[in-house]
Protein backbone atom coordinates (compact mmCIF):
# COMPACT_ATOMS: atom_id res chain seq x y z
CA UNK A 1 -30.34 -45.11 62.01
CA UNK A 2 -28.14 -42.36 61.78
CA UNK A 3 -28.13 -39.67 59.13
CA UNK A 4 -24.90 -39.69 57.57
CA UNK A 5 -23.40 -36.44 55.58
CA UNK A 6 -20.25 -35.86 54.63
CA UNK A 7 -18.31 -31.83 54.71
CA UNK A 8 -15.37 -30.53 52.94
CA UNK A 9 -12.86 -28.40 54.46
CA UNK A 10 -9.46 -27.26 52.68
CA UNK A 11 -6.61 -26.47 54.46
CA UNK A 12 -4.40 -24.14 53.08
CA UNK A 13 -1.01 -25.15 55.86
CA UNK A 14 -0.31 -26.93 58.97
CA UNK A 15 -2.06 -24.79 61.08
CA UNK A 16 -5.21 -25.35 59.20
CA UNK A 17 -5.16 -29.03 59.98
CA UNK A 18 -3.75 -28.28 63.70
CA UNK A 19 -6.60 -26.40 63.88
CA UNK A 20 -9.51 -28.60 62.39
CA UNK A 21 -8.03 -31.24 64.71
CA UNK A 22 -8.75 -28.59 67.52
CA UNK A 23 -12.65 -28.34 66.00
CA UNK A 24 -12.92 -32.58 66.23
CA UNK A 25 -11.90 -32.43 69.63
CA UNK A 26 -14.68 -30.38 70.28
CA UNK A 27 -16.79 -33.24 69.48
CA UNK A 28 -16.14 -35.58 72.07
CA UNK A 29 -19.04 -35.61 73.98
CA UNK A 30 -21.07 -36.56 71.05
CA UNK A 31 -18.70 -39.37 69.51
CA UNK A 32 -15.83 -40.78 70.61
CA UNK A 33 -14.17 -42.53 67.57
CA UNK A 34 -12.24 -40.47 65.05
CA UNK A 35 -10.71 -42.36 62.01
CA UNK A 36 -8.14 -40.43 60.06
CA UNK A 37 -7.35 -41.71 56.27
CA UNK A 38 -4.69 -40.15 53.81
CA UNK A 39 -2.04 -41.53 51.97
CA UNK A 40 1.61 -40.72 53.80
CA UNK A 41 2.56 -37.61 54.33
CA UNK A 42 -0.97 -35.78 54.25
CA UNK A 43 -0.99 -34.89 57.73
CA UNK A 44 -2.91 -37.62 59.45
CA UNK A 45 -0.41 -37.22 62.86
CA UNK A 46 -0.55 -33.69 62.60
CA UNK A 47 -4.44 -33.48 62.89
CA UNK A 48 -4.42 -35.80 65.78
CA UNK A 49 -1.99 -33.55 67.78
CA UNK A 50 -3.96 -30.80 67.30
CA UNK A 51 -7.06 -33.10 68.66
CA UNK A 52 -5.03 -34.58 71.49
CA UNK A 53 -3.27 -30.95 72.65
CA UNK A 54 -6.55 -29.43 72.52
CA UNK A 55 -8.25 -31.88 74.45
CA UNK A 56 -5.70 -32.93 77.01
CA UNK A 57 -3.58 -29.65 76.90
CA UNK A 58 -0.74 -32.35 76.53
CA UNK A 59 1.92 -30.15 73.92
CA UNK A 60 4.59 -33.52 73.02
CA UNK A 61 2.19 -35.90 71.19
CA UNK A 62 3.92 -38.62 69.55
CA UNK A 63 3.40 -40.84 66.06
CA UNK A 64 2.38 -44.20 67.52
CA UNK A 65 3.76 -45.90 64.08
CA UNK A 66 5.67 -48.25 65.79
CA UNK A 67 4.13 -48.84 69.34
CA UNK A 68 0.88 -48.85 67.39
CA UNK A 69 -0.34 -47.35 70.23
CA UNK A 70 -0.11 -44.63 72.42
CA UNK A 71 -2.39 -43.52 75.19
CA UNK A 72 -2.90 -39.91 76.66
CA UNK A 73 -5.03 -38.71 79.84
CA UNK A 74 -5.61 -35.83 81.04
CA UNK A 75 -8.20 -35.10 83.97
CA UNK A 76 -11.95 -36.95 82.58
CA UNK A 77 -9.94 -37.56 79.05
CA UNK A 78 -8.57 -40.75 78.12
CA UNK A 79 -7.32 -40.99 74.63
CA UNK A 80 -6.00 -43.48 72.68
CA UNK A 81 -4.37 -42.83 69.81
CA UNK A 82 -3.59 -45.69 67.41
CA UNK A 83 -1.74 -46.09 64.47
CA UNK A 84 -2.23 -49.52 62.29
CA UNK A 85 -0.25 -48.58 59.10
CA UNK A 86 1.80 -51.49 60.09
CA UNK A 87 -1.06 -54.39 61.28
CA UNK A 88 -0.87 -56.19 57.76
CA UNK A 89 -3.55 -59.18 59.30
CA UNK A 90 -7.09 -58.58 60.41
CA UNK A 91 -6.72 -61.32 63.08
CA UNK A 92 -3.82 -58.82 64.50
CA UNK A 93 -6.34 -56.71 65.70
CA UNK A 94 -7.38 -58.96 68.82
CA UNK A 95 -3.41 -58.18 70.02
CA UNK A 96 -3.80 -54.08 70.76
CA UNK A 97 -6.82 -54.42 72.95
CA UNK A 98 -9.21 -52.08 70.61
CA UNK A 99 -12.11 -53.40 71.39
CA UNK A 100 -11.93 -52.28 74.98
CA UNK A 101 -10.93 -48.94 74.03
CA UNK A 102 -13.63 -48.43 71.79
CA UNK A 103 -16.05 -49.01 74.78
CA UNK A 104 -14.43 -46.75 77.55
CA UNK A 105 -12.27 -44.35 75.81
CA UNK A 106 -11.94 -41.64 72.99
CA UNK A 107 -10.22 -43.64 70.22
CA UNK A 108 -8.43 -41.69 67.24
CA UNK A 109 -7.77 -44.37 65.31
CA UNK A 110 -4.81 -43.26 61.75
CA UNK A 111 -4.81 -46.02 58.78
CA UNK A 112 -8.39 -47.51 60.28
CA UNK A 113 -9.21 -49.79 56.98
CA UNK A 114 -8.06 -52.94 58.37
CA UNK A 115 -10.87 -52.69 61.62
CA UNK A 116 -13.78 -50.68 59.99
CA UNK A 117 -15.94 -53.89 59.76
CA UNK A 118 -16.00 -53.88 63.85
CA UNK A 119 -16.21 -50.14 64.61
CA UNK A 120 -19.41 -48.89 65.17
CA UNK A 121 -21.13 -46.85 63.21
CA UNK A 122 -21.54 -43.85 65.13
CA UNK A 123 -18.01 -42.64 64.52
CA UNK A 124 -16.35 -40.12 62.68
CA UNK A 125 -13.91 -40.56 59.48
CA UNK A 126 -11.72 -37.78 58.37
CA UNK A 127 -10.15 -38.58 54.65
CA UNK A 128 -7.00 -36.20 53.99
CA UNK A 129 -6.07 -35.47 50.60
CA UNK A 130 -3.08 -33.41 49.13
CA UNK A 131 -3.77 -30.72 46.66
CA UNK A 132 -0.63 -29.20 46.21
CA UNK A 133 2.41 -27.27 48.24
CA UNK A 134 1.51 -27.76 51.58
CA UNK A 135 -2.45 -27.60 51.28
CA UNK A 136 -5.00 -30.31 51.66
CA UNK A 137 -8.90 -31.03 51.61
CA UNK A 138 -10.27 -32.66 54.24
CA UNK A 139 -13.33 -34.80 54.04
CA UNK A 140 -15.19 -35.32 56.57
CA UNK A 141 -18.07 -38.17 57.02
CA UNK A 142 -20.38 -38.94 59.98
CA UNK A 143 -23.66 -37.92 61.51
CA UNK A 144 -25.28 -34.91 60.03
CA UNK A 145 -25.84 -32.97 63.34
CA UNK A 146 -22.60 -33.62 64.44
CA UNK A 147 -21.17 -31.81 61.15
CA UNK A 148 -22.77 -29.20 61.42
CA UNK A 149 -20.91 -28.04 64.74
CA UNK A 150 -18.03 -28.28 63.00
């Protein structure tokens, strides 16, 4: 059973959460599922381009809000980078092929409520809240040791 801990970061601007989306990607040989919660606008996109750029040196990453998905590889990276604001059905879920991403790929994985029940546990969830101006807080849940390289 994994320890489970949880770390808060605030981010003062954009770059902040560029950057902390940099540190995730860091974490890739360790876990390979990053779900990113907020409420619109709090920067859950932004976050994952830092993560993707970072790890794929890719510069033009997309929103996938309306493919739902969108996939990114660059040399032993594969990412794929969902978005499932729009999947209003659980049952949908079977229709984007997640499942087989979660077993050979690094998922990043925005508006993840509707398919927590089948993600596995050793994942990491990133909860973005708004403070005021531009700034945020980040919370950040997952396995202890894995935190603490952050």
């Amino acid at each position: 059973m994994l320890k489970k801990s949880q770390k808060l970061i605030n981010l003062d601007n954009i770059k902040d959460t560029i950057k902390l989306g940099k540190e995730l990607s860091k974490l890739v040989n360790f876990c390979n599922i990053f779900c990113i919660k907020g409420q619109l606008g709090t920067g859950k996109t932004t976050l994952a381009r830092g993560f993707i750029s970072n790890l794929t040196g890719i510069k033009n990453v997309l929103s996938p809000t309306f493919p739902m998905l969108l996939t990114y590889e660059k040399g032993k990276h594969y990412v794929c980078h969902y978005d499932l604001y729009r999947l209003k059905k659980h049952d949908d879920v079977w229709n984007i092929n997640i499942e087989d991403s979660l077993n050979s790929a690094i998922v990043i994985i925005e508006w993840p409520e509707i398919v927590e029940n089948i993600l596995p546990e050793n994942r990491i969830t990133i909860t973005l809240r708004d403070k005021d101006n531009n700034s945020r807080t980040a919370t950040i849940e997952g396995n202890e040791k894995l935190l603490n390289l952050i």
